[in-house]
Protein backbone atom coordinates (compact mmCIF):
# COMPACT_ATOMS: atom_id res chain seq x y z
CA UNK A 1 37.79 -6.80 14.94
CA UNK A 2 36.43 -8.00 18.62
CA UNK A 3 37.56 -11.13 20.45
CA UNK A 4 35.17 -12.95 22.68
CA UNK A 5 35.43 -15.97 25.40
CA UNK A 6 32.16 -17.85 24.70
CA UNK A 7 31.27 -19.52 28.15
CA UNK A 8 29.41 -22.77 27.58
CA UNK A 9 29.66 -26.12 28.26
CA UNK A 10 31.57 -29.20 26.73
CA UNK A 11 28.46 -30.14 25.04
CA UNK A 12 27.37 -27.39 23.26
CA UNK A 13 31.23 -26.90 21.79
CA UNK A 14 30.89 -31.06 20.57
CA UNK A 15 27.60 -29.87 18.83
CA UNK A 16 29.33 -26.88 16.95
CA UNK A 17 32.05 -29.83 15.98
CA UNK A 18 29.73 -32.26 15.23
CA UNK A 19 27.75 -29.44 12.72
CA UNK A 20 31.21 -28.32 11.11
CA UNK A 21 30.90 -25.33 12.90
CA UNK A 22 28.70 -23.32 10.80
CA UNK A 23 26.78 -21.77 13.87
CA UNK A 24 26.84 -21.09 17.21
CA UNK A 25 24.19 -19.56 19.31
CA UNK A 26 24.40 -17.46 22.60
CA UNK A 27 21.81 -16.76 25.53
CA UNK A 28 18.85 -14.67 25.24
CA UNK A 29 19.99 -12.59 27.76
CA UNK A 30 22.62 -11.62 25.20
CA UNK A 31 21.13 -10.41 22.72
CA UNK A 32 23.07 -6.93 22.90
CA UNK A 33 26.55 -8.44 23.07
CA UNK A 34 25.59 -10.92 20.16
CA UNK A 35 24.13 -8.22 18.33
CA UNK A 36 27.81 -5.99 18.12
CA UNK A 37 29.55 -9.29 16.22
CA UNK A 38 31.02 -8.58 12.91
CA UNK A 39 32.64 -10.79 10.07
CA UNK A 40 35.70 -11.36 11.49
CA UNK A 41 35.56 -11.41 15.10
CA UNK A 42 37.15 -14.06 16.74
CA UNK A 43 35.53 -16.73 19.63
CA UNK A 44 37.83 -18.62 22.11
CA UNK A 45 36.02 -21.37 23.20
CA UNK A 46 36.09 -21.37 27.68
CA UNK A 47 34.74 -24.92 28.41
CA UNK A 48 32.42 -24.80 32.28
CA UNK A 49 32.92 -27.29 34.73
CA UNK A 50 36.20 -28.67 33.56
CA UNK A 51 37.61 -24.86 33.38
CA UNK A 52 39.60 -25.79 29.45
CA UNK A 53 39.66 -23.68 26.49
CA UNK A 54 38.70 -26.14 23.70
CA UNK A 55 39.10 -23.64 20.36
CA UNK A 56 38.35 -20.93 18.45
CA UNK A 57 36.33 -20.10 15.63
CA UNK A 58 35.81 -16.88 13.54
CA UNK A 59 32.30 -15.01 12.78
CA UNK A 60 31.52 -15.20 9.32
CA UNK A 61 28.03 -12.74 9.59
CA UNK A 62 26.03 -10.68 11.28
CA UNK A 63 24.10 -12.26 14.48
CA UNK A 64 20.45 -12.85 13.97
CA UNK A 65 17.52 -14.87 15.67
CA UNK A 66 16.95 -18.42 15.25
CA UNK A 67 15.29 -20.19 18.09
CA UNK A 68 15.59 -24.18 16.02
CA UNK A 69 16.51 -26.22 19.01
CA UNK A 70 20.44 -27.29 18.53
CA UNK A 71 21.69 -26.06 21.71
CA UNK A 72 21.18 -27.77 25.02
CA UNK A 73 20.60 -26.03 28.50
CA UNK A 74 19.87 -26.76 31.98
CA UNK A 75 16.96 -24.22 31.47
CA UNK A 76 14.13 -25.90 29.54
CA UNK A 77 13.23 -22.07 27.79
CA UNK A 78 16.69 -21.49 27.04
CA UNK A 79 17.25 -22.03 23.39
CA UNK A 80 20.68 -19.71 22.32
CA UNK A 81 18.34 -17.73 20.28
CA UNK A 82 21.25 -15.28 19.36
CA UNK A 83 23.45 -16.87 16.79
CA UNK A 84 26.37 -16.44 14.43
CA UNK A 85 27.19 -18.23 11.29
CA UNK A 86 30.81 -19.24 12.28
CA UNK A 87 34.06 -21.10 10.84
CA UNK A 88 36.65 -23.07 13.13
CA UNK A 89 39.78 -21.72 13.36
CA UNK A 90 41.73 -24.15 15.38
CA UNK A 91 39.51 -27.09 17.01
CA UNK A 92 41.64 -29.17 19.76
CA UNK A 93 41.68 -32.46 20.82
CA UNK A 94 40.17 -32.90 23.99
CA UNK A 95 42.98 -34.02 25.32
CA UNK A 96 45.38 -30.72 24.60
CA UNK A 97 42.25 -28.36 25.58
CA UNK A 98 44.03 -25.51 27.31
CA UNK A 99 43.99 -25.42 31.55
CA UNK A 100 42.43 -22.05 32.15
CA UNK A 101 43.80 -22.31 35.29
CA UNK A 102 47.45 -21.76 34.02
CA UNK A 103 46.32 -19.25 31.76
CA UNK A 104 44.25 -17.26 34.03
CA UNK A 105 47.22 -15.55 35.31
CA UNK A 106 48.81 -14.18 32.42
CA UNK A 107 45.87 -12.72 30.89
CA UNK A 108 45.02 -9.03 31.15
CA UNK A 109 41.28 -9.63 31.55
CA UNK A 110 41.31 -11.53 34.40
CA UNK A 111 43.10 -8.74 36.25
CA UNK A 112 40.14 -7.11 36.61
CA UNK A 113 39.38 -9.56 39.78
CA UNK A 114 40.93 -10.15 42.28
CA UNK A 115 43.87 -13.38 41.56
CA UNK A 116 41.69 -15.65 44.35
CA UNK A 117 38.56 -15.13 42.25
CA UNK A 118 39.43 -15.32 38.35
CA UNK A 119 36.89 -17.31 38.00
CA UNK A 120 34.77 -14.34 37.94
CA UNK A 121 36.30 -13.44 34.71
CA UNK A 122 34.30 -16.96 33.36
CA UNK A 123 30.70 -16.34 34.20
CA UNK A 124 28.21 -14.89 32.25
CA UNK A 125 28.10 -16.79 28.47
CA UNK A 126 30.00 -13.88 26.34
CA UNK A 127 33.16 -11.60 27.14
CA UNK A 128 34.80 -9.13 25.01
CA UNK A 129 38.24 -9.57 25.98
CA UNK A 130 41.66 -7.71 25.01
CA UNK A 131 43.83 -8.52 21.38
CA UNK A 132 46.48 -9.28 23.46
CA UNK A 133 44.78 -11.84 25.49
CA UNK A 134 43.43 -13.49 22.27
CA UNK A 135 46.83 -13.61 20.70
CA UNK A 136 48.31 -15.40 23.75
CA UNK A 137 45.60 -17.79 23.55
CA UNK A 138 45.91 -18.35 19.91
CA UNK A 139 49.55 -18.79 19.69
CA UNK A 140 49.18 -21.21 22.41
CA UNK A 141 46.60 -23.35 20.67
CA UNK A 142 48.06 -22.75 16.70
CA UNK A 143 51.46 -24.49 18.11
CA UNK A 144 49.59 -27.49 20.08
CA UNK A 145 47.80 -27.57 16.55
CA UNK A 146 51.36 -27.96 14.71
CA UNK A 147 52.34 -30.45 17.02
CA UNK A 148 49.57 -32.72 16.60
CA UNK A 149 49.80 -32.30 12.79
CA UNK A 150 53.69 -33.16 12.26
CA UNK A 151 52.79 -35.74 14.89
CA UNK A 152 50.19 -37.69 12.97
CA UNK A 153 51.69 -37.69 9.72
């Protein structure tokens, strides 16, 4: 099993929502990083611009081609031609999306820059990133789930 920080904007993770998140699609400039997705692989959702992790889904096949326009980009060519058929794991209300920010620190990947530049870690629209990361991430976001639950019923 892989884990992966999809980096893409607010928009594009509403549209997954909005579709029951039976797809998402990825850049065509990554066509080789889609293309190594199993079954089973897990995608944190890393929010641009307002720097939140929103959720996470799992990857229920193989990636393929698709260029049906469902994705929206600031390039008019760019489509997210590279796509997975997908199933929400935990989904978060906007308003307990995860700072990055805090988390930034305390994740092995970002180490890899320098602590005045984790950003770094963020660009680019896929990362393979550590278990260990994803399990921080997901514990984090499983309990805010919980919460919300026992709180609404």
């Amino acid at each position: 099993m892989s884990y992966w920080i999809v980096v893409g904007s607010a928009e594009n993770f509403q549209i997954a929502i909005d579709r029951g998140f039976d797809l998402f699609g990825f850049k065509s400039t990554r066509r080789g990083m889609a293309g190594k997705m199993q079954p089973g692989d897990r995608l944190i959702f890393y929010l641009t611009g307002i720097m939140k992790f929103g959720g996470i889904a799992s990857v229920t096949s193989e990636s393929f081609e698709d260029h049906a326009p469902i994705f929206k980009s600031k390039k008019p060519s760019e489509d997210y031609p590279f796509r997975v058929q997908t199933k929400a794991e935990i989904v978060l209300d906007e308003e307990d999306w995860l700072d990055v920010q805090e988390w930034a620190p305390r994740l092995e990947y970002t180490k890899k820059w320098p602590p005045e530049h984790w950003r770094l870690a963020f660009q680019g629209n896929l990362r393979q990133i550590p278990e260990a990361d994803y399990k921080l991430i997901e514990k984090e976001m499983r309990a805010l789930a919980k919460k919300k639950a026992k709180a609404t019923a």
